[in-house]
C-alpha atoms as a PDB file:
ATOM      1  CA  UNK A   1       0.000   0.000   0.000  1.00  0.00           C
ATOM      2  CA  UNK A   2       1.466   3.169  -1.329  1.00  0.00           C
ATOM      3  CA  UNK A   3       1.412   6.174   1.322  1.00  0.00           C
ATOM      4  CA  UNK A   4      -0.408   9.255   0.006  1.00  0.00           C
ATOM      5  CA  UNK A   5      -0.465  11.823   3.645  1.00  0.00           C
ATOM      6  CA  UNK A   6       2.644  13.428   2.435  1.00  0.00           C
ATOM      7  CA  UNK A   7       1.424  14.541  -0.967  1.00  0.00           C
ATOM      8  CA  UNK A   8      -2.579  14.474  -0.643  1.00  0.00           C
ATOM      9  CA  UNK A   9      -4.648  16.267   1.836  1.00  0.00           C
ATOM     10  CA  UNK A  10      -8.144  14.996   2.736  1.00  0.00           C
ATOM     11  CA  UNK A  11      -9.546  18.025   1.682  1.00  0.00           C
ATOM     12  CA  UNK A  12      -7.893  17.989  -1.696  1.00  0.00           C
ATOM     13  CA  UNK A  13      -9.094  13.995  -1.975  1.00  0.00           C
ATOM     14  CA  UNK A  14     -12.551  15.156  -1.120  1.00  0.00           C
ATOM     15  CA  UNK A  15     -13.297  18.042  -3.290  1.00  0.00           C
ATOM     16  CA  UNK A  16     -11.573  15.569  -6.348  1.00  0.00           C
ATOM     17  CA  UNK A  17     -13.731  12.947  -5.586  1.00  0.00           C
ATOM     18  CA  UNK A  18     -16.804  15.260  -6.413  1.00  0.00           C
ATOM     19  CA  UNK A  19     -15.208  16.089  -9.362  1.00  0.00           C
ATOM     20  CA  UNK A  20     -14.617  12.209 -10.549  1.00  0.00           C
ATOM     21  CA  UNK A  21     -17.663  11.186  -8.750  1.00  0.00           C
ATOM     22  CA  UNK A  22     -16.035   8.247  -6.674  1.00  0.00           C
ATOM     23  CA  UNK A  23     -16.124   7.944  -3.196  1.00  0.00           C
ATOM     24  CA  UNK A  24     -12.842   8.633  -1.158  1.00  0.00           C
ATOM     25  CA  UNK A  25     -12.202   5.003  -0.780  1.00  0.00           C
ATOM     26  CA  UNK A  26     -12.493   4.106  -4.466  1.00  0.00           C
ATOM     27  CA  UNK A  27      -9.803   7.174  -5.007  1.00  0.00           C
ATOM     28  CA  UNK A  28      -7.166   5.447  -2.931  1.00  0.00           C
ATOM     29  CA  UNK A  29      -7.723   2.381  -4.195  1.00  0.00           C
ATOM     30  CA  UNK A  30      -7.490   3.535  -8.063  1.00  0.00           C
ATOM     31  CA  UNK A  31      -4.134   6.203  -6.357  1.00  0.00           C
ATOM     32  CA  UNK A  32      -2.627   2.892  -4.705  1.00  0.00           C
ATOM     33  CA  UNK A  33      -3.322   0.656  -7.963  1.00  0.00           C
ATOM     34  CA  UNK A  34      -1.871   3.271 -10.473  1.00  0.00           C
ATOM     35  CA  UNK A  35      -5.419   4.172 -12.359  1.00  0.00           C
ATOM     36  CA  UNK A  36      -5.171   7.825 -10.886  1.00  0.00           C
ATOM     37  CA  UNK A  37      -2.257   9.741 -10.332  1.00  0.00           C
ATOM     38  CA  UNK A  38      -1.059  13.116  -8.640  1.00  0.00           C
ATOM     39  CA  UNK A  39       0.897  15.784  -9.756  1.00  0.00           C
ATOM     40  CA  UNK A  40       2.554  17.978  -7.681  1.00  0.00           C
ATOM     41  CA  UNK A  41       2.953  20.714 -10.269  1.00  0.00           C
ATOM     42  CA  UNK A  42       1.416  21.443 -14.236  1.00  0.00           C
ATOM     43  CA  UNK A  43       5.111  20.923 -15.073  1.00  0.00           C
ATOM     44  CA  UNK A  44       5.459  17.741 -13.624  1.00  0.00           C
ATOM     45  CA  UNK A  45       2.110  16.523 -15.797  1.00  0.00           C
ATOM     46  CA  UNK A  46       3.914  18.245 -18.645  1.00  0.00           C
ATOM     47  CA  UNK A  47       7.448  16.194 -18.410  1.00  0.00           C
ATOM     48  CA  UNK A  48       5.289  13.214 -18.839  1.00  0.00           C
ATOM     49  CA  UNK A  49       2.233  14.005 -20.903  1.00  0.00           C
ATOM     50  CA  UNK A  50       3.654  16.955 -23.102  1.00  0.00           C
ATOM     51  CA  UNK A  51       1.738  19.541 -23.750  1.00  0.00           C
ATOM     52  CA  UNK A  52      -1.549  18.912 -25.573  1.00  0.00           C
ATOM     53  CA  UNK A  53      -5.279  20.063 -26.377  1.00  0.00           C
ATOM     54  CA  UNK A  54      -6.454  16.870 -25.629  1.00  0.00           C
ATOM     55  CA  UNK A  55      -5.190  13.886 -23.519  1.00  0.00           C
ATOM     56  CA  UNK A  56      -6.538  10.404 -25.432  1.00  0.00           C
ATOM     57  CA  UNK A  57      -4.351   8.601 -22.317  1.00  0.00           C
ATOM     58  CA  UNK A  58      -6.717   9.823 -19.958  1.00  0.00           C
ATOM     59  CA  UNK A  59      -9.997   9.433 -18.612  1.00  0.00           C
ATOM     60  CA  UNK A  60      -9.990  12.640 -17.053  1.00  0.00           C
ATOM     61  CA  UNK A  61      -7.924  15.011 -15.055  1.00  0.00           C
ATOM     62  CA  UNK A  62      -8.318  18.370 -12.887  1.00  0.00           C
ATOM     63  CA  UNK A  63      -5.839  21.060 -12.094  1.00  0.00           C
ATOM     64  CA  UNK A  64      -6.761  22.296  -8.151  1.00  0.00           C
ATOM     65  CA  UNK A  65      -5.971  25.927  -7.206  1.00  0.00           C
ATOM     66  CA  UNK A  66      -2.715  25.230  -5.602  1.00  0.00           C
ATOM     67  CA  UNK A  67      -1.334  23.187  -8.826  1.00  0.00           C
ATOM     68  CA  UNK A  68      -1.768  19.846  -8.041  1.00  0.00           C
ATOM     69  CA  UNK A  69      -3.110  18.279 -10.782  1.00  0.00           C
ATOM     70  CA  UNK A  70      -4.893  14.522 -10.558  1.00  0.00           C
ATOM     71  CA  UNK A  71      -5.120  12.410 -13.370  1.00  0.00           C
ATOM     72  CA  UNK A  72      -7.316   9.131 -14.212  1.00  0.00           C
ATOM     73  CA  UNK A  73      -6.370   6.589 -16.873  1.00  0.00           C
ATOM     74  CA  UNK A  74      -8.094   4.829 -19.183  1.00  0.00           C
END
């Protein structure tokens, strides 16, 4: 089991998992199993996904005010 305090706050996994519409729970599950990731910054998303108009690779993803960015795969 991966450890997500250091990078995620609760209220950060809360307010994303209105935006995905999964429960907290199902977040850490698809965080721990590599489905969802977190960015800490836009230009850490950029290193790895470039920068696009559209992102085939993923599911979805939201940018939060303070630059985190979470992403979920296909």
């Amino acid at each position: 089991m991966k450890n997500f305090t250091n990078t995620i706050h609760i209220g950060e996994l809360i307010a994303i998992s209105k935006v995905f519409e999964l429960n907290t729970y199902r977040m850490l599950t698809l965080l721990e199993d590599g489905v969802m990731e977190v960015f800490e910054s836009k230009e850490a998303f950029f290193d790895k996904y470039g920068k696009k108009e559209t992102y085939l690779e993923l599911d979805d993803w939201c940018e939060l005010n303070n630059g985190k960015i979470f992403t979920k795969l296909k």
